[in-house]
PDB file of N, CA and C in Angstrom:
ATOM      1  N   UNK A   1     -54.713  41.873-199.127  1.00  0.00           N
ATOM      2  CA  UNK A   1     -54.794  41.229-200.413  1.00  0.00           C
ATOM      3  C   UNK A   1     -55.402  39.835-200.259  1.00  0.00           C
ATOM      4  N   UNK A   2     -55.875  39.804-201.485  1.00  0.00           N
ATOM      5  CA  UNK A   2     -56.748  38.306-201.431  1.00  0.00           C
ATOM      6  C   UNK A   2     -55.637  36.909-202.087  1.00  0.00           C
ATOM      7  N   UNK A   3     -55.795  35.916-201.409  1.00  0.00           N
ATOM      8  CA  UNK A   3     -54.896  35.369-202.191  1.00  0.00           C
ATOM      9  C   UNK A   3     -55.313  34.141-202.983  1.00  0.00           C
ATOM     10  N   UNK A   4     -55.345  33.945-204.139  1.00  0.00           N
ATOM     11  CA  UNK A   4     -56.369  32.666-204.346  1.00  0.00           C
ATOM     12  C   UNK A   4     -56.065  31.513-204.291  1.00  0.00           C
ATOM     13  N   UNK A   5     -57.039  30.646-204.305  1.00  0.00           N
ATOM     14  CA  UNK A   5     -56.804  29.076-203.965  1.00  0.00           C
ATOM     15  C   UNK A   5     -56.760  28.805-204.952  1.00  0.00           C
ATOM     16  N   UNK A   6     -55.858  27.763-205.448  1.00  0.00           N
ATOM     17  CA  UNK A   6     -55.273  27.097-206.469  1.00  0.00           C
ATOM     18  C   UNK A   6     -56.478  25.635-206.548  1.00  0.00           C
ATOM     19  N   UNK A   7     -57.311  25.658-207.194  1.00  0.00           N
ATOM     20  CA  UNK A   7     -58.417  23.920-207.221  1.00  0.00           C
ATOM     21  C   UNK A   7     -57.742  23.885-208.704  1.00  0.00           C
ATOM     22  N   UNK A   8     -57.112  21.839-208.262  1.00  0.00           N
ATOM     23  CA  UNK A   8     -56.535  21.286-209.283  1.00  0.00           C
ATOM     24  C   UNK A   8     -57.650  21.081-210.046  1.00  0.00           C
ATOM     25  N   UNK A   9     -59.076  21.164-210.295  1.00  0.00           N
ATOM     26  CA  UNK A   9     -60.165  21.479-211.375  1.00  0.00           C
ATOM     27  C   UNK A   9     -61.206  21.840-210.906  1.00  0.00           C
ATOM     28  N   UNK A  10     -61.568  22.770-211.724  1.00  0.00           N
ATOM     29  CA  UNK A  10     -62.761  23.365-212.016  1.00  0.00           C
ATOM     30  C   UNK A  10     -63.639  23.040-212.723  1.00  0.00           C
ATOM     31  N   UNK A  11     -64.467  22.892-212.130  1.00  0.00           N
ATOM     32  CA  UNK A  11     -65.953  22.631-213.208  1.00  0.00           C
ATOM     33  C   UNK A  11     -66.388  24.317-214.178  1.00  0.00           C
ATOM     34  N   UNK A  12     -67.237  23.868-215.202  1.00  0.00           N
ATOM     35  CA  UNK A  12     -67.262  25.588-215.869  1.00  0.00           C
ATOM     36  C   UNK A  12     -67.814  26.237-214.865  1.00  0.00           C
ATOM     37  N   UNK A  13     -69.000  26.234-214.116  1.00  0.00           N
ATOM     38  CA  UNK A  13     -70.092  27.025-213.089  1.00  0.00           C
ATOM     39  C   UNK A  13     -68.921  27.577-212.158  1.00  0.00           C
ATOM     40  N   UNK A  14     -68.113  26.525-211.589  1.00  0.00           N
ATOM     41  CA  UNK A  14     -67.053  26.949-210.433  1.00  0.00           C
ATOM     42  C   UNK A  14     -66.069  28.052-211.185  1.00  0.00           C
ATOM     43  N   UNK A  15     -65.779  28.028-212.352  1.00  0.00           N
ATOM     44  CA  UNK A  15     -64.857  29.200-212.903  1.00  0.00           C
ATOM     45  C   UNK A  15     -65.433  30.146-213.334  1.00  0.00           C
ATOM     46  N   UNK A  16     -66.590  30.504-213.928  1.00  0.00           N
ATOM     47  CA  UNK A  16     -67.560  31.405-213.819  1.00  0.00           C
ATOM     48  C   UNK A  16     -67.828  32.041-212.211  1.00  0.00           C
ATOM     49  N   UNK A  17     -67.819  31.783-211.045  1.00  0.00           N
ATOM     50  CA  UNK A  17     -68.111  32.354-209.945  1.00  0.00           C
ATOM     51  C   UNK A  17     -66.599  32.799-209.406  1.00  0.00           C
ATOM     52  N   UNK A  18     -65.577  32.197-209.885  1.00  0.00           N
ATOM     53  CA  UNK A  18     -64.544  32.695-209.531  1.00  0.00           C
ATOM     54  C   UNK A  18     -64.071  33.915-210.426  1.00  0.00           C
ATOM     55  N   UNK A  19     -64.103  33.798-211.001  1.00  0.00           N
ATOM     56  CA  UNK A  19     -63.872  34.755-212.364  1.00  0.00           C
ATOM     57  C   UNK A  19     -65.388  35.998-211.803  1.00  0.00           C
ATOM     58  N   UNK A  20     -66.459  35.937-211.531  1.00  0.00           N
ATOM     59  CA  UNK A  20     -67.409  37.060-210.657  1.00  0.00           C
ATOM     60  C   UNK A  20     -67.089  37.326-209.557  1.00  0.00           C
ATOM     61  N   UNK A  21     -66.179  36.594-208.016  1.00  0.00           N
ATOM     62  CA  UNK A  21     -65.740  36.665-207.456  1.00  0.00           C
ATOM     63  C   UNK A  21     -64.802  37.971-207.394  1.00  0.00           C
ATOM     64  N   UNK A  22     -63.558  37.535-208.041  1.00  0.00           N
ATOM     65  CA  UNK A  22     -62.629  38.596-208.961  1.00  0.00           C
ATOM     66  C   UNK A  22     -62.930  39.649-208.956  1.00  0.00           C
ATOM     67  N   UNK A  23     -63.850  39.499-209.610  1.00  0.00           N
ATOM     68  CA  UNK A  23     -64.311  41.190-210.608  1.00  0.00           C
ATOM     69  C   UNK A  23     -64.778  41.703-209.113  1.00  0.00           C
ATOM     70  N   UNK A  24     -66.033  41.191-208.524  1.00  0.00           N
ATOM     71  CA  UNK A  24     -66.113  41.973-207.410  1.00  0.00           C
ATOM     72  C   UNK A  24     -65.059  42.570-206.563  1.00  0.00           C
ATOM     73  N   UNK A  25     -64.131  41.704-206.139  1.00  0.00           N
ATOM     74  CA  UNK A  25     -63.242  41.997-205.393  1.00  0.00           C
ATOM     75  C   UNK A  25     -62.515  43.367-206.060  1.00  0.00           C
ATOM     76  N   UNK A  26     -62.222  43.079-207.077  1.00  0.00           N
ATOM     77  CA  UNK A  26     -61.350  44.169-207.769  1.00  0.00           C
ATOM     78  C   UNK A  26     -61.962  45.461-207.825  1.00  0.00           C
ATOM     79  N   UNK A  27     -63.199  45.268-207.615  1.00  0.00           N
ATOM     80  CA  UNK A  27     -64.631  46.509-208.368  1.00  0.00           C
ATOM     81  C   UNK A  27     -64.183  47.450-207.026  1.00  0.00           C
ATOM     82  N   UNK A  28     -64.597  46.709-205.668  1.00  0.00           N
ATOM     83  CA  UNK A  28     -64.388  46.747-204.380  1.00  0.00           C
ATOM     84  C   UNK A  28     -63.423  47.498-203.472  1.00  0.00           C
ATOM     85  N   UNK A  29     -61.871  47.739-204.234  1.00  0.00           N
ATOM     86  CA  UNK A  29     -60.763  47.989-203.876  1.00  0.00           C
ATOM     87  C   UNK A  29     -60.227  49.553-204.573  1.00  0.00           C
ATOM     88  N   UNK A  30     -59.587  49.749-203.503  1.00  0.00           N
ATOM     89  CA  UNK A  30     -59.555  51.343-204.462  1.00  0.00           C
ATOM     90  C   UNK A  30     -57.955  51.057-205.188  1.00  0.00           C
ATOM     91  N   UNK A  31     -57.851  51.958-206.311  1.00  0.00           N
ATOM     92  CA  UNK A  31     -57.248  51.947-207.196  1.00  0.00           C
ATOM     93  C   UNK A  31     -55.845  51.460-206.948  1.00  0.00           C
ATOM     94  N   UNK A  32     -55.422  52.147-206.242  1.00  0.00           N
ATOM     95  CA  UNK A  32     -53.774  51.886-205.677  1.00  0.00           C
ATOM     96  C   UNK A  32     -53.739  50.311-205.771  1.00  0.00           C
ATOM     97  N   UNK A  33     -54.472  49.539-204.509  1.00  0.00           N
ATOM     98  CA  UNK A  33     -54.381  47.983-204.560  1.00  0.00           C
ATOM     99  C   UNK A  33     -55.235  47.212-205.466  1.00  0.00           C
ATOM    100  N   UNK A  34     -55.681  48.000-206.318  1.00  0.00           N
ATOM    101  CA  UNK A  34     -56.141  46.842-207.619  1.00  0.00           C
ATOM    102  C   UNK A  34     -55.217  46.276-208.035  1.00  0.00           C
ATOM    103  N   UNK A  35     -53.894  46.960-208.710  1.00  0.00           N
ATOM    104  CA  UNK A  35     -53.170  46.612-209.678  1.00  0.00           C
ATOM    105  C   UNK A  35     -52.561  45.410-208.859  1.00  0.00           C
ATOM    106  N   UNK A  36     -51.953  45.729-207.929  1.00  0.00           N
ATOM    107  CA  UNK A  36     -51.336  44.296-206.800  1.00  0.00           C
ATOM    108  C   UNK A  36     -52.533  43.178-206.993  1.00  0.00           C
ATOM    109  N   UNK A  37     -53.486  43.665-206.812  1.00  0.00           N
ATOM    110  CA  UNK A  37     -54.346  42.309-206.505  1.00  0.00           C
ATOM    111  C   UNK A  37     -54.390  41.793-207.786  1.00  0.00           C
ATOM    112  N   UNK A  38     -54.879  42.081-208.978  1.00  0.00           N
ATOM    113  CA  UNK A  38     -55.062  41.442-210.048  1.00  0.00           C
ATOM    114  C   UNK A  38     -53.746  40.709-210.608  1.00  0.00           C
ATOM    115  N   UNK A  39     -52.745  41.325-209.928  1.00  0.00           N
ATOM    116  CA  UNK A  39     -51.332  40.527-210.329  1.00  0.00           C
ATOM    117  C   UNK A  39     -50.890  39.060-209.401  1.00  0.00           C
ATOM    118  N   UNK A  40     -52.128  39.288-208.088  1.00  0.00           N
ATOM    119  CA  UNK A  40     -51.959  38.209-207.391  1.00  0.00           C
ATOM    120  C   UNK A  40     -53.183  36.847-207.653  1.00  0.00           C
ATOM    121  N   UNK A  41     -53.864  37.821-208.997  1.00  0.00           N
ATOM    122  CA  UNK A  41     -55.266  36.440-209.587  1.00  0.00           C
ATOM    123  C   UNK A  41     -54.586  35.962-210.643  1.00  0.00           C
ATOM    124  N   UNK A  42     -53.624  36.730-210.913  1.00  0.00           N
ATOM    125  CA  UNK A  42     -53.156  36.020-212.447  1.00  0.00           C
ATOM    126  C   UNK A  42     -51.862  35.376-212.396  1.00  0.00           C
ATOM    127  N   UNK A  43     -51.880  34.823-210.855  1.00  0.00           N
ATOM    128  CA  UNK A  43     -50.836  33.690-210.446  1.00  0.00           C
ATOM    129  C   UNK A  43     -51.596  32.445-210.843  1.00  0.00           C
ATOM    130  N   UNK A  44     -52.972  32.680-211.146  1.00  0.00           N
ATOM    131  CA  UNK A  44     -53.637  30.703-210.836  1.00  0.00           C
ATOM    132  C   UNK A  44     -55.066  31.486-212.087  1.00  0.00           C
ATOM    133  N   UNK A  45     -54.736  30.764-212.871  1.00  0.00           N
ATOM    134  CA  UNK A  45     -56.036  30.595-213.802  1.00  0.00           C
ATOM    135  C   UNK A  45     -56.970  29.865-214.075  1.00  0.00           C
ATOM    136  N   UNK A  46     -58.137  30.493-213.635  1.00  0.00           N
ATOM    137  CA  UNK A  46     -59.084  29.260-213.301  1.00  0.00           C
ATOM    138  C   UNK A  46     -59.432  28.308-215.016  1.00  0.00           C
ATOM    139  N   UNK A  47     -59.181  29.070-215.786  1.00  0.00           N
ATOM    140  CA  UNK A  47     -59.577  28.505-217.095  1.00  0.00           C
ATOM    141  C   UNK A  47     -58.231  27.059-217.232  1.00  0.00           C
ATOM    142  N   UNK A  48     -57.062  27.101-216.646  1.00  0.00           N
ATOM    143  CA  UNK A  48     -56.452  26.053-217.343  1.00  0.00           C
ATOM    144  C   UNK A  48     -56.789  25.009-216.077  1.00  0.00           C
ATOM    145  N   UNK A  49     -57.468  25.196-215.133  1.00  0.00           N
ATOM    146  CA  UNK A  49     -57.972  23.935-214.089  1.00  0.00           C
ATOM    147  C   UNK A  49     -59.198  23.734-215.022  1.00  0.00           C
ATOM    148  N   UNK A  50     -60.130  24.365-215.844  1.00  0.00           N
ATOM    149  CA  UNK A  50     -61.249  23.777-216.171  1.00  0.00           C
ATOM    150  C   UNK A  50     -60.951  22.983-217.308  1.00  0.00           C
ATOM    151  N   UNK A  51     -59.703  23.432-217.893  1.00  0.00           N
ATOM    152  CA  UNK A  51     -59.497  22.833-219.388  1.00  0.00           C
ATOM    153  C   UNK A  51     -58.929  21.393-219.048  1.00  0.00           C
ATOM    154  N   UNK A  52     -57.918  21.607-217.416  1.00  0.00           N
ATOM    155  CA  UNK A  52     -57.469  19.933-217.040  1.00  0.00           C
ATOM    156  C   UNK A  52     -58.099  18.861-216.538  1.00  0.00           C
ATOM    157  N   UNK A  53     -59.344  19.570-216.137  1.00  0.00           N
ATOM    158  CA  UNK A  53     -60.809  19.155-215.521  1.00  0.00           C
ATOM    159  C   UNK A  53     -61.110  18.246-216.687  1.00  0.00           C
ATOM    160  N   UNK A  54     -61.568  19.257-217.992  1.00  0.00           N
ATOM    161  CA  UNK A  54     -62.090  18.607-219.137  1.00  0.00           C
ATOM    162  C   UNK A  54     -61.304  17.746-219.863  1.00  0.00           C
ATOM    163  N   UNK A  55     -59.966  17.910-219.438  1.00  0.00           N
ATOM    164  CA  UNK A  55     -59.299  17.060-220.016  1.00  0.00           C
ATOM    165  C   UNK A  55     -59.167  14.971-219.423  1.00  0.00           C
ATOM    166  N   UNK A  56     -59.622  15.439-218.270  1.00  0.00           N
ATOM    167  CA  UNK A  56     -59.537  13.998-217.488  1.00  0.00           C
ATOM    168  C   UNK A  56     -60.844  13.382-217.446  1.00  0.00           C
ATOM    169  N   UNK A  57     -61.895  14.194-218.161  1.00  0.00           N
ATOM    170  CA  UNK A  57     -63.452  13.817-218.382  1.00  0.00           C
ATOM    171  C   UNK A  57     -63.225  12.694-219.751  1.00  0.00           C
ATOM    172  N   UNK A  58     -62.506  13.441-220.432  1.00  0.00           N
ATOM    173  CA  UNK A  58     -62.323  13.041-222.031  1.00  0.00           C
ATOM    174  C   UNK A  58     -61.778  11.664-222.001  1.00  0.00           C
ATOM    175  N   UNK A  59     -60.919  11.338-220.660  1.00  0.00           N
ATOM    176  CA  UNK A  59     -59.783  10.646-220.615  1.00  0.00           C
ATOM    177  C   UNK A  59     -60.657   9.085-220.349  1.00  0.00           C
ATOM    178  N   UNK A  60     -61.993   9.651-219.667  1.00  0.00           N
ATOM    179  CA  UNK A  60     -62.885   8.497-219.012  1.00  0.00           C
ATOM    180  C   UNK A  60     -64.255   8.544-220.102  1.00  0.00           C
ATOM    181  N   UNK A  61     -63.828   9.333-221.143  1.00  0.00           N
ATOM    182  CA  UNK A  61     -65.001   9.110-222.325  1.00  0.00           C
ATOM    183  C   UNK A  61     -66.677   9.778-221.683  1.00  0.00           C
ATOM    184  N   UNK A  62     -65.859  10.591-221.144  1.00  0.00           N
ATOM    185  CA  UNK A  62     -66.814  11.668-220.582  1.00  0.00           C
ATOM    186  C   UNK A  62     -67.173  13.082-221.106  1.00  0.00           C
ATOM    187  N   UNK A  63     -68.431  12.952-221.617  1.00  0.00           N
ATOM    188  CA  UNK A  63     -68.087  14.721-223.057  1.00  0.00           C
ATOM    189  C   UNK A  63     -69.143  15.524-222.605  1.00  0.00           C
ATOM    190  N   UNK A  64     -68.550  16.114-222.115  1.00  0.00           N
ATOM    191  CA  UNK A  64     -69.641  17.878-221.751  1.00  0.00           C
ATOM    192  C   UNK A  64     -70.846  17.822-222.527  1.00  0.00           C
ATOM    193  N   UNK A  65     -72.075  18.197-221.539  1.00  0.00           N
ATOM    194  CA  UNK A  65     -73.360  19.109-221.987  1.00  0.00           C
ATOM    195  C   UNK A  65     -73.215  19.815-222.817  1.00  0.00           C
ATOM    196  N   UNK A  66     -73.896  19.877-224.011  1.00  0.00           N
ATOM    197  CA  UNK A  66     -73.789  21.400-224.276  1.00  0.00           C
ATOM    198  C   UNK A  66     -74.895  22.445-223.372  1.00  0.00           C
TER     199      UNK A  66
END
């Protein structure tokens, strides 16, 4: 099993490759150890490191690209 690294933020590009990462891995694995593994990605979500990311951008009057 894969176990993931917890990054206290993510940039969007970095959660996008983790989140493709994932999927590969999962694509990769035969059925039996999918279900384990995906229960061991949805210990750490990369979306609420990008949202605390964006949140400490905001904090320094720092506002995303569109």
């Amino acid at each position: 099993m894969y176990q993931p690294i917890p990054f206290l933020f993510v940039t969007e590009r970095m959660q996008g490759e983790i989140l493709n990462e994932r999927q590969a891995i999962l694509s990769a694995m035969q059925s039996s150890a999918r279900e384990q593994q995906a229960k061991l990605f949805e210990r750490y979500d990369p979306m609420s490191s990008f949202d605390a990311f964006q949140d400490i951008l905001r904090l320094f009057g720092v506002q995303r690209q569109p």
